[in-house]
N, C-alpha and C. Protein backbone atom coordinates (compact mmCIF):
# COMPACT_ATOMS: atom_id res chain seq x y z
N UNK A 1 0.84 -1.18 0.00
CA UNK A 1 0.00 0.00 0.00
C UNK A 1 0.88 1.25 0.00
N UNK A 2 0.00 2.45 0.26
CA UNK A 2 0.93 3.42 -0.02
C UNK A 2 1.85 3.79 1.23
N UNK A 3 2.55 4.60 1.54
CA UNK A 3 3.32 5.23 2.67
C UNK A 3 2.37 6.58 3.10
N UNK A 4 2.25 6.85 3.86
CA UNK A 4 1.95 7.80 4.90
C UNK A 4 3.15 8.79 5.26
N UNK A 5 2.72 9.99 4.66
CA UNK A 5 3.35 11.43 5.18
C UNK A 5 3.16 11.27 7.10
N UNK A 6 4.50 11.75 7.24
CA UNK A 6 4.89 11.68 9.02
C UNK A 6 3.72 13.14 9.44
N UNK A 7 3.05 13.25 10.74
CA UNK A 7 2.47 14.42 11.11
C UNK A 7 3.07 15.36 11.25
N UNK A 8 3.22 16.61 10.96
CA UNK A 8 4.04 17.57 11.30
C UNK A 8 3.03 18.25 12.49
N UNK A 9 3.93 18.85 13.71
CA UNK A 9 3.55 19.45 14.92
C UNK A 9 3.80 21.00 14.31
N UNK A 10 3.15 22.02 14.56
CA UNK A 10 3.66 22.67 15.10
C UNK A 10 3.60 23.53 16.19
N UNK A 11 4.66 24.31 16.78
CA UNK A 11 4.41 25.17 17.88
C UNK A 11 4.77 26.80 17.39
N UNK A 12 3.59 27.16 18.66
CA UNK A 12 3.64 28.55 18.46
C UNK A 12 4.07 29.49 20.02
N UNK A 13 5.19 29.45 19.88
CA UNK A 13 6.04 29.96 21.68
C UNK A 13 5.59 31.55 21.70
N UNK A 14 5.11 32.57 20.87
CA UNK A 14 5.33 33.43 21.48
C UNK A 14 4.50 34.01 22.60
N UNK A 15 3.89 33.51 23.48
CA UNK A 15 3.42 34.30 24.00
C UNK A 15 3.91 32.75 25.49
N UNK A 16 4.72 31.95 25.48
CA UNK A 16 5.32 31.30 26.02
C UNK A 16 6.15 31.92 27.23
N UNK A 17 6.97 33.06 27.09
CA UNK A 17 8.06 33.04 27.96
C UNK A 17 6.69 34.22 29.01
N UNK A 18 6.10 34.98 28.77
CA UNK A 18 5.19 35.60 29.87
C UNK A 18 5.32 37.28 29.73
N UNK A 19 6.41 37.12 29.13
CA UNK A 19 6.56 39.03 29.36
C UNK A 19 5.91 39.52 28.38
N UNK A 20 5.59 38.88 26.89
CA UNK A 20 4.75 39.56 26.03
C UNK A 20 3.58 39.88 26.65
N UNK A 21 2.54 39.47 27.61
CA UNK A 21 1.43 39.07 27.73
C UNK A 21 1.11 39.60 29.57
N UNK A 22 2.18 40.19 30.11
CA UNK A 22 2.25 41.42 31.16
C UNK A 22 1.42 42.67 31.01
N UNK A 23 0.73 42.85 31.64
CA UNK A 23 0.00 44.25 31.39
C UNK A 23 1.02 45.92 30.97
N UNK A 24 1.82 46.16 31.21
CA UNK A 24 2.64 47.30 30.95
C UNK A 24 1.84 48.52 30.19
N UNK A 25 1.85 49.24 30.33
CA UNK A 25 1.42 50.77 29.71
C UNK A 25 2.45 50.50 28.34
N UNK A 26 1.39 51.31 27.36
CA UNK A 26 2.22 51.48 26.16
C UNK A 26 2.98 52.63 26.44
N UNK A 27 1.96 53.33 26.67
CA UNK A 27 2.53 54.88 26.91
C UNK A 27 2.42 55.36 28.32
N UNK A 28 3.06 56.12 28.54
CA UNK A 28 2.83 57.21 30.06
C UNK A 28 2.31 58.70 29.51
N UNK A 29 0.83 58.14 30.41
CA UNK A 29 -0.01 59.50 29.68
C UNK A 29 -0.79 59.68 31.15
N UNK A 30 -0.71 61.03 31.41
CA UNK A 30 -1.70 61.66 32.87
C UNK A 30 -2.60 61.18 32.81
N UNK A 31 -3.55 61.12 33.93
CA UNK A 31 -5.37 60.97 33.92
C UNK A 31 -5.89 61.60 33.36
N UNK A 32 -5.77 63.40 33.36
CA UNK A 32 -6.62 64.15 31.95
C UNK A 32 -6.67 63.90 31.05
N UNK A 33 -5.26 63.18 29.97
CA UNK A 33 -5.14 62.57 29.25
C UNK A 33 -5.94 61.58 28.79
N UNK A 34 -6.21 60.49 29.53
CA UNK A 34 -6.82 59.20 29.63
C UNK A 34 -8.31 59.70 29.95
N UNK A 35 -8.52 60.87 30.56
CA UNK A 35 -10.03 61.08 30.78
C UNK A 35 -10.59 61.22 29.83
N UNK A 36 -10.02 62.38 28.99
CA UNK A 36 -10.67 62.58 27.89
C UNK A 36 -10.83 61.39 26.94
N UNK A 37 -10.55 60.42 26.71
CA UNK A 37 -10.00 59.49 26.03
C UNK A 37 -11.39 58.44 26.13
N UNK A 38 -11.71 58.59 27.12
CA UNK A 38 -12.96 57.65 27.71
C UNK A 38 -14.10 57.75 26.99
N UNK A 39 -14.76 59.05 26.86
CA UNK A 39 -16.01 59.16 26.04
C UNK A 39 -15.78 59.04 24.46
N UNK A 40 -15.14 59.07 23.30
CA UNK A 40 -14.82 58.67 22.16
C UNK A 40 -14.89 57.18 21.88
N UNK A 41 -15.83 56.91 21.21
CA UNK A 41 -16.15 55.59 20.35
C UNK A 41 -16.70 55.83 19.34
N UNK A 42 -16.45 54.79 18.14
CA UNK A 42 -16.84 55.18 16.79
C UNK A 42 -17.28 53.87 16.64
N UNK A 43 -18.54 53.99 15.81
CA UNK A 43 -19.32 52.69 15.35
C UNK A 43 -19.80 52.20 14.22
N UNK A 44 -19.01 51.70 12.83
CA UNK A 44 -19.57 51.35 12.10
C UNK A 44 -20.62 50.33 11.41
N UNK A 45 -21.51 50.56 10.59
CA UNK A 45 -22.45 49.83 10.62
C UNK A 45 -22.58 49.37 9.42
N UNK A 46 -22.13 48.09 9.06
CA UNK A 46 -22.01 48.14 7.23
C UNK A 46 -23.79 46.70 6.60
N UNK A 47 -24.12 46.98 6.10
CA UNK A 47 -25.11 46.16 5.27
C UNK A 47 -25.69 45.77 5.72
N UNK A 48 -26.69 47.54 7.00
CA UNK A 48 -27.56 47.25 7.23
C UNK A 48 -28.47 48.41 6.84
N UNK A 49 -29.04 47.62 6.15
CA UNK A 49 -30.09 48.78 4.93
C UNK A 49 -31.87 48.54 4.80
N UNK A 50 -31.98 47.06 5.62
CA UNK A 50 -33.18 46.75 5.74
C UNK A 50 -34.43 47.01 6.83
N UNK A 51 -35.41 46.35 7.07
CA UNK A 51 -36.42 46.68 8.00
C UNK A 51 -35.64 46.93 8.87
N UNK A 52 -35.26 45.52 9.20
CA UNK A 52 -35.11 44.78 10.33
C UNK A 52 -33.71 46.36 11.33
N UNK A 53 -32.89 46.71 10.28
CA UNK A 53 -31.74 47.61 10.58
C UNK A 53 -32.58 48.89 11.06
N UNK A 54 -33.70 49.15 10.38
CA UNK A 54 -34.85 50.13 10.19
C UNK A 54 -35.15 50.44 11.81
N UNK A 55 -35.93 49.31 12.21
CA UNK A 55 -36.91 49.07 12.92
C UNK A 55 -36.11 48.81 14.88
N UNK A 56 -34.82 48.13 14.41
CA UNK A 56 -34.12 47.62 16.05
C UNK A 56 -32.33 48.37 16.07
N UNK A 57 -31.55 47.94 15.00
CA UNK A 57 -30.20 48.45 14.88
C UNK A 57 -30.44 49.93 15.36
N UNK A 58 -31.30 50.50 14.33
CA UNK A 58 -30.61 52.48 14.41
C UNK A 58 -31.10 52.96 15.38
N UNK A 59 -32.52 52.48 15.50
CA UNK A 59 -32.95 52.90 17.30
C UNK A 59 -32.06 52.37 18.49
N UNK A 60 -31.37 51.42 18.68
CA UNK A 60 -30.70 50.74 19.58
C UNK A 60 -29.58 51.67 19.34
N UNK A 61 -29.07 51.84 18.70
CA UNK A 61 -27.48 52.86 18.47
C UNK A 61 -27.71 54.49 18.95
N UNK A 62 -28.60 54.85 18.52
CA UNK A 62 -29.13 55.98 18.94
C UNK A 62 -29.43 56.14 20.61
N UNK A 63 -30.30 55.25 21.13
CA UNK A 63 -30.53 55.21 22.52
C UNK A 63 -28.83 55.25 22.93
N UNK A 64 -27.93 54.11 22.58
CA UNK A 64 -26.63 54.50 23.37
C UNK A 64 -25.98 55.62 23.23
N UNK A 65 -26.48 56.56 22.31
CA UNK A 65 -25.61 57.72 21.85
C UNK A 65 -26.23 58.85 22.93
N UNK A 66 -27.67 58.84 23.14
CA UNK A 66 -28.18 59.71 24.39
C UNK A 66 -27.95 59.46 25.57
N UNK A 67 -27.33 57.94 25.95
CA UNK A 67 -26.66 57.68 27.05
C UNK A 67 -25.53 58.35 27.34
């Protein structure tokens, strides 16, 4: 019969040794900094054009925006 290809393993170490995956600040930035930073979110909404987007999506997005 035929032969059989051996399994190849592989591994993926990087996030293995621990220090990638440490919380650390990217940056050193004040609290005013970071305050302002808090209220900014952007929300895109792609291929929703129907009732259903009509009727539950844009009202639901809207209510969080008066929040």
């Amino acid at each position: 019969m035929g032969s059989r290809a051996p399994a190849i393993t592989m591994r993926n170490d990087s996030f293995s040794d621990g220090d990638s995956v440490r919380g650390e600040p990217l940056s050193e930035k004040t609290e005013t900094e970071n305050a302002s930073e808090i209220g900014c979110l952007s929300v895109i909404v792609l291929g929703a054009s129907g009732d259903l987007a009509k009727k539950k999506t844009f009202p639901a997005l809207f209510n969080l925006f008066k929040q």
